[in-house]
Protein backbone atom coordinates (compact mmCIF):
# COMPACT_ATOMS: atom_id res chain seq x y z
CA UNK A 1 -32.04 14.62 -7.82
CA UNK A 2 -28.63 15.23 -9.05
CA UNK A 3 -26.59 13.06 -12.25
CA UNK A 4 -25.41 10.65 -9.28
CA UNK A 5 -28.43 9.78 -7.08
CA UNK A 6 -30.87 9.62 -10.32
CA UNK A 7 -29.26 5.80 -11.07
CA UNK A 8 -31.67 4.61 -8.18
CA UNK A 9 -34.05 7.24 -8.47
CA UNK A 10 -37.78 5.57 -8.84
CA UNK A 11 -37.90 7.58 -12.23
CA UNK A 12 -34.99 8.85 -13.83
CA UNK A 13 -35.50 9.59 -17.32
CA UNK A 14 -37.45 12.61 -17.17
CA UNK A 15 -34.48 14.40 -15.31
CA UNK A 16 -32.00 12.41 -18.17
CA UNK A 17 -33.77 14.39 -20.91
CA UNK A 18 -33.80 17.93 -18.79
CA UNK A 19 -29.90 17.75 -19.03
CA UNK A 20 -29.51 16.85 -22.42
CA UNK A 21 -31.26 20.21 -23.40
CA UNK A 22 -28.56 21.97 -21.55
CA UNK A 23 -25.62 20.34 -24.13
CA UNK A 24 -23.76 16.70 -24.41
CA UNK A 25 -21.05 17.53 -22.67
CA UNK A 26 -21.68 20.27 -19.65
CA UNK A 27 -19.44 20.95 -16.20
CA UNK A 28 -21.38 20.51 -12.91
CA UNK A 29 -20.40 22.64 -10.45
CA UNK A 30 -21.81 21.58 -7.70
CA UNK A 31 -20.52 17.77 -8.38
CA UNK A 32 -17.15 19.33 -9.78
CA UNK A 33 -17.75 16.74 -12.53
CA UNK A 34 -17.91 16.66 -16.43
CA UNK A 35 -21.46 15.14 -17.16
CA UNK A 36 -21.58 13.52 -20.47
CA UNK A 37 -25.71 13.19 -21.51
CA UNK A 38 -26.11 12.85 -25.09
CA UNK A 39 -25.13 10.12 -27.20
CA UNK A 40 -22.79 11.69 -29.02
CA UNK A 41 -21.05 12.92 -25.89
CA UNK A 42 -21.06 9.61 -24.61
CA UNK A 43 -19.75 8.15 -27.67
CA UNK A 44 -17.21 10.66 -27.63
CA UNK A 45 -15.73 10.54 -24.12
CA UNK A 46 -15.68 6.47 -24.49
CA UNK A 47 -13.64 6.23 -27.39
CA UNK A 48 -11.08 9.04 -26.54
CA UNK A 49 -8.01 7.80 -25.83
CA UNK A 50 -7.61 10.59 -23.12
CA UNK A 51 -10.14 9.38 -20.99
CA UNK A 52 -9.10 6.72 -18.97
CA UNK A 53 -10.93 4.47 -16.44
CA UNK A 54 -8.90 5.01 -13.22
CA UNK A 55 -6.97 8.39 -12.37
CA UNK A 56 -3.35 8.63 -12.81
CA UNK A 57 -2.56 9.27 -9.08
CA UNK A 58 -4.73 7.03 -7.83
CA UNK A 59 -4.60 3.04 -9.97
CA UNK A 60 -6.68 1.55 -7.28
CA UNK A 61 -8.74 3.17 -4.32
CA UNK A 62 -7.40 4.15 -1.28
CA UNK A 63 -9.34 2.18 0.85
CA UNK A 64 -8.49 -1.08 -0.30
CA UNK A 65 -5.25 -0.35 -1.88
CA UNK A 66 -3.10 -2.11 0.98
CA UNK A 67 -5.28 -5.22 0.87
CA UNK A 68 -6.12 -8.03 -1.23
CA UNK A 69 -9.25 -6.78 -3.04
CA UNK A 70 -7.01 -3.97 -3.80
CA UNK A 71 -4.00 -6.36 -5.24
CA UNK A 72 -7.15 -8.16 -8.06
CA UNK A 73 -8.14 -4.75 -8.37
CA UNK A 74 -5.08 -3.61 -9.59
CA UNK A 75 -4.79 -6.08 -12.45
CA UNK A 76 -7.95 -6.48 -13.96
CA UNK A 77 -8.41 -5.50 -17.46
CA UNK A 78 -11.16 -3.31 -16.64
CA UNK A 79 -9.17 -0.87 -14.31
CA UNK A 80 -6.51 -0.83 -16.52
CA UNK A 81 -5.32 1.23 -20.39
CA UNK A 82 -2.90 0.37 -22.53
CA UNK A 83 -0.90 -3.54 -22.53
CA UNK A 84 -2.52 -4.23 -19.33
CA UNK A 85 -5.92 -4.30 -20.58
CA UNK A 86 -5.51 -5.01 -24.07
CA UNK A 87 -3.56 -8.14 -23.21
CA UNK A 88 -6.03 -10.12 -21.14
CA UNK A 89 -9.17 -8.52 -23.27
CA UNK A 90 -7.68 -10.45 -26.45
CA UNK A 91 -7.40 -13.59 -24.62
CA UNK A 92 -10.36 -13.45 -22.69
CA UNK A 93 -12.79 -12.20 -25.16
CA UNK A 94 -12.71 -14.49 -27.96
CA UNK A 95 -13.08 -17.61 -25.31
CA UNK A 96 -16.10 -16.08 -24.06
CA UNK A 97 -17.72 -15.98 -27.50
CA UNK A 98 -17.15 -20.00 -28.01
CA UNK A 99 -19.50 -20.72 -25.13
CA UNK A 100 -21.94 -23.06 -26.36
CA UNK A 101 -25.17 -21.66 -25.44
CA UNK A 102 -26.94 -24.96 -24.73
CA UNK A 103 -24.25 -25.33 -21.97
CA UNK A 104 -24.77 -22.57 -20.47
CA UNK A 105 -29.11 -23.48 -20.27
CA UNK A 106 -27.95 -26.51 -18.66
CA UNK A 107 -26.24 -25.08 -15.69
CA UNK A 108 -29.52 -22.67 -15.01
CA UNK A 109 -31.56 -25.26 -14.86
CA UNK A 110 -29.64 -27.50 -12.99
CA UNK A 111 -29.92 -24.99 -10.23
CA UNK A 112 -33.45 -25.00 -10.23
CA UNK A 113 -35.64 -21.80 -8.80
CA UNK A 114 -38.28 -21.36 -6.80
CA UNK A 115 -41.17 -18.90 -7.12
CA UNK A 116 -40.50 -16.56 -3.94
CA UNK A 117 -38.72 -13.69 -3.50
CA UNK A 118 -35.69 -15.87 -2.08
CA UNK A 119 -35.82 -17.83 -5.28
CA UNK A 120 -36.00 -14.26 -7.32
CA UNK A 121 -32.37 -13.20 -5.16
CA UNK A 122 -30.67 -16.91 -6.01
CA UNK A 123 -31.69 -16.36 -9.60
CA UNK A 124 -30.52 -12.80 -9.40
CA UNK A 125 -27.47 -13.13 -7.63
CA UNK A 126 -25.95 -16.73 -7.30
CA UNK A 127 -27.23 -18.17 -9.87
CA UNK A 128 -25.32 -16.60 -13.09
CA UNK A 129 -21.66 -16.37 -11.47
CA UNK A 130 -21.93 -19.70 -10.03
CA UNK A 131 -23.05 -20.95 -14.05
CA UNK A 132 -19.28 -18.80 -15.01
CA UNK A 133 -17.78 -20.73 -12.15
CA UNK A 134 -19.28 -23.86 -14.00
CA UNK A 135 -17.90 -22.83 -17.12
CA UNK A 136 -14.73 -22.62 -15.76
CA UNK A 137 -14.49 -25.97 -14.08
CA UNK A 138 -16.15 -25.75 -10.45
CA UNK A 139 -17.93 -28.55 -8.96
CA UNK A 140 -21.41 -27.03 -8.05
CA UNK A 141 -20.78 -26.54 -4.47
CA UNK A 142 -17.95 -24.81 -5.19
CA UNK A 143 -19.49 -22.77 -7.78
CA UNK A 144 -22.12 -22.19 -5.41
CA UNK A 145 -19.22 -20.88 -2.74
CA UNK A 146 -17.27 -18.68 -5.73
CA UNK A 147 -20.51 -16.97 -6.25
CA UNK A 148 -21.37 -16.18 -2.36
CA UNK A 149 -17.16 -14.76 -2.44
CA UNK A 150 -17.61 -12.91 -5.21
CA UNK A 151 -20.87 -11.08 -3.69
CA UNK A 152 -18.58 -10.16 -0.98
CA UNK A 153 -16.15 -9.09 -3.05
CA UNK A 154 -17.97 -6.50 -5.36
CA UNK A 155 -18.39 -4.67 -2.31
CA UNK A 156 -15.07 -2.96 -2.86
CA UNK A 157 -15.91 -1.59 -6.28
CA UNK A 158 -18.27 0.57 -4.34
CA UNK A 159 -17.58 3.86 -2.45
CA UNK A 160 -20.51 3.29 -0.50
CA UNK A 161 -19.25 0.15 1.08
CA UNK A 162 -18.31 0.29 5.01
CA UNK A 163 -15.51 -1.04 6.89
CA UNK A 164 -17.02 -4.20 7.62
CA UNK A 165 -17.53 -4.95 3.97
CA UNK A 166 -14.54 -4.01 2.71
CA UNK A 167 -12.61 -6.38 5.16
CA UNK A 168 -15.35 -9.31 3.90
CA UNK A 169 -14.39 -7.96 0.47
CA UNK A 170 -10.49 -8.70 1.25
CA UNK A 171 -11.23 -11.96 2.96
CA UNK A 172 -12.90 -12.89 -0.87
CA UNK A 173 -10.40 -11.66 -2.77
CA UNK A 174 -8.08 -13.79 -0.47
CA UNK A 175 -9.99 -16.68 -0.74
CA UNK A 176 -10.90 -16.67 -4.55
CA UNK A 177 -7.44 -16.60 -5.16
CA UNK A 178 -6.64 -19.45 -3.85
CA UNK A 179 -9.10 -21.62 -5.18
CA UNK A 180 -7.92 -20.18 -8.84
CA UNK A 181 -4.62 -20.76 -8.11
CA UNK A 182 -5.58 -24.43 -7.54
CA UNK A 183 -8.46 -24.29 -10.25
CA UNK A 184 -5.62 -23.73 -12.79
CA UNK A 185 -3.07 -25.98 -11.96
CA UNK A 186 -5.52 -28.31 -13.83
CA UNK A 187 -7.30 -26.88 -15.71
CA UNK A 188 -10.01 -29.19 -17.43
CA UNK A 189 -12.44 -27.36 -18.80
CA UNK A 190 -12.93 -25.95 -22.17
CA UNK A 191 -13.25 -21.95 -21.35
CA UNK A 192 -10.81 -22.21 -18.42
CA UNK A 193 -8.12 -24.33 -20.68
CA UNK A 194 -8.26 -21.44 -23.16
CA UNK A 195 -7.76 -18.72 -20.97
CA UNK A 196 -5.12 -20.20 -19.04
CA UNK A 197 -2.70 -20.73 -22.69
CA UNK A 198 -3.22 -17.32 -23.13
CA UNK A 199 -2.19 -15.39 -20.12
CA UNK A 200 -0.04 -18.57 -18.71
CA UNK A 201 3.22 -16.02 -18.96
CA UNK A 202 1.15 -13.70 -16.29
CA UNK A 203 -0.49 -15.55 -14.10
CA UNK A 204 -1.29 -13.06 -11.20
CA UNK A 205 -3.33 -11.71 -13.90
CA UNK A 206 -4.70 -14.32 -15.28
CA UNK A 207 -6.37 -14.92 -11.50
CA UNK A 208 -7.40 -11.32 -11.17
CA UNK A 209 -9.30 -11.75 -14.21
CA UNK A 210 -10.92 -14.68 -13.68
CA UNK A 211 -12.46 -12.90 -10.48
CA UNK A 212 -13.18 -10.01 -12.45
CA UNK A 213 -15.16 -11.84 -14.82
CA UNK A 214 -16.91 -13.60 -12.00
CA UNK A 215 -17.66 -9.74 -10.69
CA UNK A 216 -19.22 -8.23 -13.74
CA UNK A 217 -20.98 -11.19 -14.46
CA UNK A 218 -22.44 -10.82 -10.62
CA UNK A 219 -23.70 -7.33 -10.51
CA UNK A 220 -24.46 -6.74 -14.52
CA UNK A 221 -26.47 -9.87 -15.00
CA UNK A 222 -28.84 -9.49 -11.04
CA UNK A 223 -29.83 -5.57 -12.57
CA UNK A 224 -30.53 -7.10 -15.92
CA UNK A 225 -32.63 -9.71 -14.60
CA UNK A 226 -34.11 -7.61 -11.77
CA UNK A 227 -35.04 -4.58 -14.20
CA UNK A 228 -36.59 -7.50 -17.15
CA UNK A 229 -38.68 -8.69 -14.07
CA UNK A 230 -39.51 -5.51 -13.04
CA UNK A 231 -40.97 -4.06 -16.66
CA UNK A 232 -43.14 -7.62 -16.23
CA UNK A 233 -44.59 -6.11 -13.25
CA UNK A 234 -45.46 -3.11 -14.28
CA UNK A 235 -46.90 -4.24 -17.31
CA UNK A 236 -48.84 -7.24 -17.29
CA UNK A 237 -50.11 -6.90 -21.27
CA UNK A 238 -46.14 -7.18 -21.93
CA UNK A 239 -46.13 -10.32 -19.19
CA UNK A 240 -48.68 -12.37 -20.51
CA UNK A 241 -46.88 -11.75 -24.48
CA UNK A 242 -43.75 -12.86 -23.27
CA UNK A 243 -44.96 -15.95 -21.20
CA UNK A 244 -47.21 -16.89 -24.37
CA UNK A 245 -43.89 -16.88 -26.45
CA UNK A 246 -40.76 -17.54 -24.69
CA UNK A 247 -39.10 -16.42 -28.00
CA UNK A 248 -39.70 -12.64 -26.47
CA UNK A 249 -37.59 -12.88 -23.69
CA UNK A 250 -34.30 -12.70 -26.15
CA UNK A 251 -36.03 -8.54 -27.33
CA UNK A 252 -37.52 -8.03 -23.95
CA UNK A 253 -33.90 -8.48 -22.59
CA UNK A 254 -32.33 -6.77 -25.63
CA UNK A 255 -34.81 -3.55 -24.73
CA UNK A 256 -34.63 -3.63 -20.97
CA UNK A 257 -30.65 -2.96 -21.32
CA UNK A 258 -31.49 0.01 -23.08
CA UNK A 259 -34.86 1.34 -21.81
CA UNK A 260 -33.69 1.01 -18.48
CA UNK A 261 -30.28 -0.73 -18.18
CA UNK A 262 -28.40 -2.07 -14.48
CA UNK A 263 -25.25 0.40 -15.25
CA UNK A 264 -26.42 3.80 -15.21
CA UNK A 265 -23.11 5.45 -15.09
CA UNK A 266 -19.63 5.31 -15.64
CA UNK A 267 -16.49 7.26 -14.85
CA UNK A 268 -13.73 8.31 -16.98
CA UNK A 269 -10.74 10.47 -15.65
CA UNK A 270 -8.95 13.08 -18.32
CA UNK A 271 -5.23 11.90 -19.07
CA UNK A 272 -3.86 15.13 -20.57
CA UNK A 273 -5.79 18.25 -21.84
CA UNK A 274 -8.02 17.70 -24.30
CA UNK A 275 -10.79 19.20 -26.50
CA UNK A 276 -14.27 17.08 -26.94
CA UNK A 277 -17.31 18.66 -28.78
CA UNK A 278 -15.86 21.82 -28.41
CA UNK A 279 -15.39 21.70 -24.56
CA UNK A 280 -11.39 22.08 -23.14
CA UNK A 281 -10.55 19.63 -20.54
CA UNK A 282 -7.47 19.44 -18.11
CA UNK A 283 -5.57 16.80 -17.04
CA UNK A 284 -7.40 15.50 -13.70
CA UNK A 285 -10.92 16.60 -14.66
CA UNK A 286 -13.44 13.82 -13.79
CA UNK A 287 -16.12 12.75 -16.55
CA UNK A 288 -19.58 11.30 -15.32
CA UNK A 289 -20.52 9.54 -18.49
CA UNK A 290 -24.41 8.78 -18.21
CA UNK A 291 -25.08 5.56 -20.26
CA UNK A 292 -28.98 5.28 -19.42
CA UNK A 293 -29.21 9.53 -20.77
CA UNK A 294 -27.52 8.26 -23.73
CA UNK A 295 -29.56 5.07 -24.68
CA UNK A 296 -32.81 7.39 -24.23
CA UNK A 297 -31.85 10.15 -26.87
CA UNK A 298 -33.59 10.60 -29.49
CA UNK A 299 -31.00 11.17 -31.46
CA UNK A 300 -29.55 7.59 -30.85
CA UNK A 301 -32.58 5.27 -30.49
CA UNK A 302 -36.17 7.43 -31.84
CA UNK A 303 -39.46 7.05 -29.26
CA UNK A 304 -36.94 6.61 -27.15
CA UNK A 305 -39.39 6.57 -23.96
CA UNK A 306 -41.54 4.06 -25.54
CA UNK A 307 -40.63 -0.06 -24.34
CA UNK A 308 -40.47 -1.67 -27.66
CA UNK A 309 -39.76 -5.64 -28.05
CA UNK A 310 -39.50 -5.32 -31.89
CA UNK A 311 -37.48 -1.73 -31.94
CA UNK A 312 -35.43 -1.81 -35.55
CA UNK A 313 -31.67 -0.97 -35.35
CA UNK A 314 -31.74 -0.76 -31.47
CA UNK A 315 -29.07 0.46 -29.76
CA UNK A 316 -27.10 0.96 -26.51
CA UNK A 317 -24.21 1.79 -24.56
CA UNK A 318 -25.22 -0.52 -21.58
CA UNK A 319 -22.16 -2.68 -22.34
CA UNK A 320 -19.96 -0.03 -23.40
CA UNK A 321 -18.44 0.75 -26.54
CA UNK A 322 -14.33 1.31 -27.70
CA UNK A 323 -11.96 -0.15 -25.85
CA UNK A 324 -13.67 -0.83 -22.66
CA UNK A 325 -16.86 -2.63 -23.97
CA UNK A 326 -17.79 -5.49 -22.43
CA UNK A 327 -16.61 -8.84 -23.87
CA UNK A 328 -18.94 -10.99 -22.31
CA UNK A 329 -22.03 -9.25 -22.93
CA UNK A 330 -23.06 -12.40 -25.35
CA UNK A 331 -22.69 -14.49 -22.00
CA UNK A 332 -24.30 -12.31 -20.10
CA UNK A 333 -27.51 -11.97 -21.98
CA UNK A 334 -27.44 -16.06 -22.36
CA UNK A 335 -26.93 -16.73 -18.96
CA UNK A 336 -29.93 -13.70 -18.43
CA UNK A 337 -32.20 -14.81 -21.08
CA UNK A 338 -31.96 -18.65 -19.95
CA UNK A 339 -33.07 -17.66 -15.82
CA UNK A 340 -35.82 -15.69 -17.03
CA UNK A 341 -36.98 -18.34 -19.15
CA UNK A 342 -37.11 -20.65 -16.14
CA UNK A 343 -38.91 -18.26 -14.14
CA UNK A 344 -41.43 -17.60 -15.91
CA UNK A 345 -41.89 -21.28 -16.16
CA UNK A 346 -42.57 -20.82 -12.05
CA UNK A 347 -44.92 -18.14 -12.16
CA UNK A 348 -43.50 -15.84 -9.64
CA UNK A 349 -46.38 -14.77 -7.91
CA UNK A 350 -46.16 -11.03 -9.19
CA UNK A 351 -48.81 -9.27 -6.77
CA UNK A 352 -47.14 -10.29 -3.63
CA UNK A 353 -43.73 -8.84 -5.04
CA UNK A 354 -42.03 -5.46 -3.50
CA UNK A 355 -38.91 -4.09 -4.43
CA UNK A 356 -36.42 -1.71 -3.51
CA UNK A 357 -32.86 -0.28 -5.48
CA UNK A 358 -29.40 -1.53 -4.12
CA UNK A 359 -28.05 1.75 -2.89
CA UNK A 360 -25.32 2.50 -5.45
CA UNK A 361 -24.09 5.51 -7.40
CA UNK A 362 -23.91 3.85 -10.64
CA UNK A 363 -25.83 0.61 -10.05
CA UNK A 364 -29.52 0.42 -11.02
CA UNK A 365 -30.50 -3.35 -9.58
CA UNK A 366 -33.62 -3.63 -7.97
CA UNK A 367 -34.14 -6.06 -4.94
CA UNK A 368 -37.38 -8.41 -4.45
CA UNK A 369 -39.19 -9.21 -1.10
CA UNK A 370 -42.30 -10.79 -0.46
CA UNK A 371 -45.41 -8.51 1.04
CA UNK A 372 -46.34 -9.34 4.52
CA UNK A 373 -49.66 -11.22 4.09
């Protein structure tokens, strides 16, 4: 196991702790990376200006630089420092915390789910950025359509992803585009109508970040589900507490994105030289900055290893933290909390269950098929 295979690792944690004995912030030389394992480290590297999310020479991958996955790429807030993510992050933002949350119950259960593993993958996958694709104004075929695009399109935030879905990835950047593009000329809904005054002087990014909110809401919200579903599994004392009292599912979800959260890892790439907790950086180094090692030290959260629903002063750097923190992680534990709800109402049937992790370097979002009876 190494710092970038352990995010899909069966059991990660115990290799977590053996690197935060060897210091927060220690060079791999094998990787040729930075690994930042402690919380303090973490907190550090995430709130330097210095360390930025994309490296200088290279704004947007090569391998979809030329296409359009790589033109959204370019512009989302979340690839970008300075005006070009603070601008879109202050608009978008604040409209995502005047969701009503009632709404958003609505759309999950106007989907429906059933209790097989197909009906685990549309709760998973389709069913929370078609409910953003609601928000924004989509009829429900439509939303239903955005959220099979933006599947394909996540595919080019990965550098495991293969020719073949990279060019579906550029075929759903295309074609998400052009749906915004006529989404906005009318734009009738309450979340979409706010957005659009705010970026209306910019709107090439006001589309990119419309499909980058559909993207983070696609992969983020399928590993928090997957991994709440999964700690049911494997303990069926915590299952049967949480399906007594629905009111649980608000701290199970709350401890699942720290105990064992859908992000794993992030990257940040070193501006100019720099100094943090006592280690000198260069301009060009590469940071792994490992989120789950951080939620788990003791240090930050104690009996850390331990799955607590009513943990005091919990806390996380699933969603981030500084300038880069997710803005709709209210949303996305809403939109979470309201498809577990409904099903656990189903009653999956939990024995015949099997699951497998997404391959991913960063990703921890577990898969669900049905056992061959």
């Amino acid at each position: 196991m190494d710092p970038i295979t352990a995010a899909t690792h069966h059991a990660p944690y115990p290799y977590y702790a053996s690197l935060r004995t060897q210091g927060g912030l220690t060079f791999d030389p094998h990787l040729k990376l930075w690994i930042a394992g402690s919380a303090e480290a973490v907190c550090a590297v995430l709130r330097h200006a210095d360390c930025h999310v994309r490296p200088a020479h290279e704004p947007v991958p090569k391998a979809i630089a030329d296409g359009p996955a790589g033109r959204v790429f370019g512009r989302l807030m979340r690839m970008n420092e300075g005006e070009r993510q603070r601008c879109p992050r202050s608009v978008i933002a604040p409209a995502l915390q005047d969701v009503d949350p009632q709404q958003v119950e609505a759309l999950v259960r106007a989907r429906g789910i059933t209790e097989d593993a197909e009906g685990l993958h549309q709760a998973q996958f389709i069913g929370p950025a078609s409910v953003i694709a609601a928000l924004l104004g989509f009829s429900p075929t439509q939303s239903h359509l955005i959220s099979e695009l933006t599947g394909d399109f996540v595919a080019c935030l990965s550098p495991l992803s293969q020719a073949a879905q990279l060019d579906a990835a550029h075929r759903a950047a295309e074609r998400l585009e052009t749906l915004f593009q006529k989404r906005i000329q009318a734009p009738d809904s309450p979340l979409l109508t706010c957005i659009c005054q705010g970026l209306a002087a910019d709107p090439d990014s006001l589309i990119a970040n419309l499909i980058g909110l559909l993207s983070q809401t696609y992969e983020a919200t399928a590993g928090l589900i997957g991994n709440a579903l999964l700690a049911l599994i494997r303990d069926p004392a915590l299952r049967h507490a949480v399906m007594a009292d629905p009111k649980q599912i608000s701290p199970l979800l709350a401890e699942v994105q720290r105990f064992d959260p859908c992000v794993q890892n992030t990257r940040r790439f070193v501006a100019a030289p720099c100094e943090i907790l006592g280690a000198t950086l260069n301009s060009g180094d590469v940071i792994l900055v490992l989120l789950a090692s951080a939620n788990r030290d003791p240090l930050l959260n104690p009996q850390p290893d331990d799955f607590l629903l009513d943990r005091p002063n919990r806390r996380s750097f699933s969603f981030g933290t500084g300038r880069h923190e997710c803005p709709g992680q209210t949303l996305a534990l809403g939109i979470a909390q309201a498809t577990l709800a409904l099903i656990l109402e189903r009653e999956p049937r939990w024995d015949s269950l099997t699951w497998s992790y997404r391959p991913s370097v960063n990703g921890r979002i577990p898969i669900f098929s049905s056992q061959a009876s």
